[in-house]
Protein backbone atom coordinates (compact mmCIF):
# COMPACT_ATOMS: atom_id res chain seq x y z
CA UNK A 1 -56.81 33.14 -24.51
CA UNK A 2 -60.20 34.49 -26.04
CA UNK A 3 -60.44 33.31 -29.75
CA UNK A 4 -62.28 31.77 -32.86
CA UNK A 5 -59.51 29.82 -33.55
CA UNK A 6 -60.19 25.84 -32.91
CA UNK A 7 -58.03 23.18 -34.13
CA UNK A 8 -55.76 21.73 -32.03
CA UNK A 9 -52.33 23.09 -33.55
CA UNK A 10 -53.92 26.26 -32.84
CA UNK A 11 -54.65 25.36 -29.13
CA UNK A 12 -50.95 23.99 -28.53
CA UNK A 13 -49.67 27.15 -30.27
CA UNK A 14 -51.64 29.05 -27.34
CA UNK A 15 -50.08 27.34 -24.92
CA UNK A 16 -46.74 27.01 -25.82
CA UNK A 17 -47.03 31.12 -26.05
CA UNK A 18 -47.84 31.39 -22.49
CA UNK A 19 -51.55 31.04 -22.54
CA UNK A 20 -52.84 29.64 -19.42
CA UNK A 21 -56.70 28.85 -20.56
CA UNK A 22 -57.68 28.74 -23.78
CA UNK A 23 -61.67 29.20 -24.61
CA UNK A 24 -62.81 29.10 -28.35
CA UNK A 25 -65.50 31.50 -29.33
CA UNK A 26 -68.88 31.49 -28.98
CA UNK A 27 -68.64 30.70 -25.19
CA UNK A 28 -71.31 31.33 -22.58
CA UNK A 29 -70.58 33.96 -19.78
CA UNK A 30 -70.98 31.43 -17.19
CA UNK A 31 -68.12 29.36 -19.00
CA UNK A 32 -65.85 32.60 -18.52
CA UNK A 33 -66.72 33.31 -15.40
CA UNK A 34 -66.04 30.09 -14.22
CA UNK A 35 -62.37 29.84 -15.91
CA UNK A 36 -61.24 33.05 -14.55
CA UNK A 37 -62.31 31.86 -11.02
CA UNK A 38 -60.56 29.12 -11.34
CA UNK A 39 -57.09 31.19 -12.64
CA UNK A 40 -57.67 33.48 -10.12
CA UNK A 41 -57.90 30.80 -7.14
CA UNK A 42 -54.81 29.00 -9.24
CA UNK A 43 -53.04 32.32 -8.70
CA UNK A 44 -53.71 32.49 -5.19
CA UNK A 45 -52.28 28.99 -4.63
CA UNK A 46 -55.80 28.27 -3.49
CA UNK A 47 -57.33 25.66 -5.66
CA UNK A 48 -58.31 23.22 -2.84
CA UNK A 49 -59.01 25.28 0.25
CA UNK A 50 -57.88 23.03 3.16
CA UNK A 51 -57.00 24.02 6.58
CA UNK A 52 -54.31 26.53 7.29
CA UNK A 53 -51.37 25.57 10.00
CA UNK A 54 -48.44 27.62 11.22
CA UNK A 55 -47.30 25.97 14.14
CA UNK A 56 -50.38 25.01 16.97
CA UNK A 57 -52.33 27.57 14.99
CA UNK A 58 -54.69 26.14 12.47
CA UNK A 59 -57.32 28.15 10.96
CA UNK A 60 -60.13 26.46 8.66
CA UNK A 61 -61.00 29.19 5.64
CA UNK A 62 -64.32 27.72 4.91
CA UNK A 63 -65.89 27.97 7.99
CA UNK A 64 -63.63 31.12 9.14
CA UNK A 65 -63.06 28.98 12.34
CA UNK A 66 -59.28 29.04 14.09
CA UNK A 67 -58.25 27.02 17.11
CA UNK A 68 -54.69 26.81 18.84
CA UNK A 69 -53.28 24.27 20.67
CA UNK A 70 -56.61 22.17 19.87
CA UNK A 71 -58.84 25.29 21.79
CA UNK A 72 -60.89 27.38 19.60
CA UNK A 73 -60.57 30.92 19.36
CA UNK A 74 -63.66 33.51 19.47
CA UNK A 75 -62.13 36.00 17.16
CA UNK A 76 -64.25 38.56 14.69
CA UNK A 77 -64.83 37.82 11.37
CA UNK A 78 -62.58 40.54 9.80
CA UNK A 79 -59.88 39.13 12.29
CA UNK A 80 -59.82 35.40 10.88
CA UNK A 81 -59.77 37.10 7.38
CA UNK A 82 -56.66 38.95 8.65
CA UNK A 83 -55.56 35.48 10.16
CA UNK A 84 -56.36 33.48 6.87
CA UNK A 85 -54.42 36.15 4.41
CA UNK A 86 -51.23 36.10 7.05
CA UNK A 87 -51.79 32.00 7.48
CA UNK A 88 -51.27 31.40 3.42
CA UNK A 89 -48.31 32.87 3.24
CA UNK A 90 -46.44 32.39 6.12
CA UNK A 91 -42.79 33.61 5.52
CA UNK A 92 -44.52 36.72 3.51
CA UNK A 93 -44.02 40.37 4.91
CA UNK A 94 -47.57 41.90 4.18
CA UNK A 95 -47.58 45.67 4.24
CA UNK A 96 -50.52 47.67 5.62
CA UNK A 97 -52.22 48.59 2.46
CA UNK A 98 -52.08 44.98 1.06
CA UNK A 99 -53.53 43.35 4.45
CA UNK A 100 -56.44 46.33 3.86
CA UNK A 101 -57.18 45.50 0.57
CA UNK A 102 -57.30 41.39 1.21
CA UNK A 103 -59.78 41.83 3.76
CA UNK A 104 -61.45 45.03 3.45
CA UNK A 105 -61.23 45.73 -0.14
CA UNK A 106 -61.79 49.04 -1.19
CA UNK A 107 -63.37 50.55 1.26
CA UNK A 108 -62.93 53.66 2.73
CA UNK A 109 -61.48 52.97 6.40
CA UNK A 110 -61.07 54.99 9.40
CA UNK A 111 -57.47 54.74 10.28
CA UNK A 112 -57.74 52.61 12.91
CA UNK A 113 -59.69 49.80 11.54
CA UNK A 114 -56.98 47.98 10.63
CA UNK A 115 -55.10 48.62 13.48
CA UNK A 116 -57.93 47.71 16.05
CA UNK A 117 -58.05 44.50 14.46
CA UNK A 118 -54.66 43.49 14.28
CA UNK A 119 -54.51 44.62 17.99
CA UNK A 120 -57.36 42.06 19.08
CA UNK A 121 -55.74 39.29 16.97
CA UNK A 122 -52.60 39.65 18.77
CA UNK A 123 -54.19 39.74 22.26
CA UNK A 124 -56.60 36.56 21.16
CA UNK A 125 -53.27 34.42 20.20
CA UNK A 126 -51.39 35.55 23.31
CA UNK A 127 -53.81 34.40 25.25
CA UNK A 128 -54.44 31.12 23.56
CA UNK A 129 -50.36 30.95 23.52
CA UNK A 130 -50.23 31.29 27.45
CA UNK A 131 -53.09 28.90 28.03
CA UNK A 132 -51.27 26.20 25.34
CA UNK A 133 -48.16 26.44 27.17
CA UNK A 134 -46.15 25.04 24.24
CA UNK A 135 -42.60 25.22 23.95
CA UNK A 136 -42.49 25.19 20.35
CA UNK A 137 -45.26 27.93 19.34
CA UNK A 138 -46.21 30.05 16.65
CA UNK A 139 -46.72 33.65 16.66
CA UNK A 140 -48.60 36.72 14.74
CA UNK A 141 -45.71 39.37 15.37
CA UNK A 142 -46.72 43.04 14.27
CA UNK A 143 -43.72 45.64 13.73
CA UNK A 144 -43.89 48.92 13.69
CA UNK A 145 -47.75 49.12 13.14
CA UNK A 146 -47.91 52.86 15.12
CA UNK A 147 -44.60 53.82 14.33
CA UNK A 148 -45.06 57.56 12.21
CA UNK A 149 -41.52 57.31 10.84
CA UNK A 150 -43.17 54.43 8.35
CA UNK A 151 -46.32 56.15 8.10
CA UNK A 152 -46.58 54.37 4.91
CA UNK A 153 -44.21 51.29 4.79
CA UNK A 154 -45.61 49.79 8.10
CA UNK A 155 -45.48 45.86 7.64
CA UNK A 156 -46.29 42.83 9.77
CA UNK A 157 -44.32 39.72 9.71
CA UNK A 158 -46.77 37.11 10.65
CA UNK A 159 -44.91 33.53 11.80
CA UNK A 160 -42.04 33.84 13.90
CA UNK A 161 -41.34 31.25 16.26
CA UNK A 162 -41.49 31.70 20.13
């Protein structure tokens, strides 16, 4: 909440009405900035970001390094992004235009960007899976990716167990 409005009942008034900040004008841009950084990492459930584990797979979002079964995995950048978006919500069924826009943004992609990517992901944790030889695993499953019946409801479910 953005206002000139200081005193304390007026603050608790705020936030009993739903506001989740509450900054009292003047402010400084920085100030602003900052806050709505913050919300939008609160959002995100990523206010501290620590390592990300589904199973053998953990995947550290800082330094966009992932290793399973304790080996570490040479994947592109744009495929630990895919990894790290999939990894924070792990029961979530992401659909192909939201896994675009959380790691590619806006931008105007050839069709099979996406696709490529998600491809080489898969192969790099089936391979790592083989080599870990664990009986209780974790998995990136993609479904119906190429299928042109769901041309536009394609989605990837991204932990299922072994």
């Amino acid at each position: 909440m953005l206002t000139a409005r200081a005193t304390l009942d007026d603050k608790l008034a705020g936030f009993e009405h739903g506001a989740d900040d509450y900054l009292v004008k003047p402010f400084a841009l920085k100030e602003l900035e900052a806050r709505l950084v913050a919300l939008s990492k609160r959002r995100q459930g990523r206010v501290a970001r620590t390592a990300l584990a589904v199973g053998d797979l953990v995947l550290d979002p800082d330094t966009l390094s992932a290793t399973r079964g304790g080996a570490a995995l040479k994947l592109p950048r744009k495929c630990l992004r895919l990894l790290e978006v999939m990894m924070a919500s792990p029961n979530k069924v992401f659909s192909r235009a939201e896994l675009e826009h959380a790691v590619w943004g806006d931008a105007d992609l050839q069709s099979d960007t996406p696709r490529s990517h998600v491809r080489l992901l898969r192969r790099a944790l089936a391979r790592s899976q083989s080599s870990a030889r664990s009986q209780n695993c974790t998995r990136l499953h993609v479904r119906d990716f190429n299928a042109p019946l769901l041309k536009s409801g394609r989605v990837l479910h991204n932990a299922d167990r072994c």
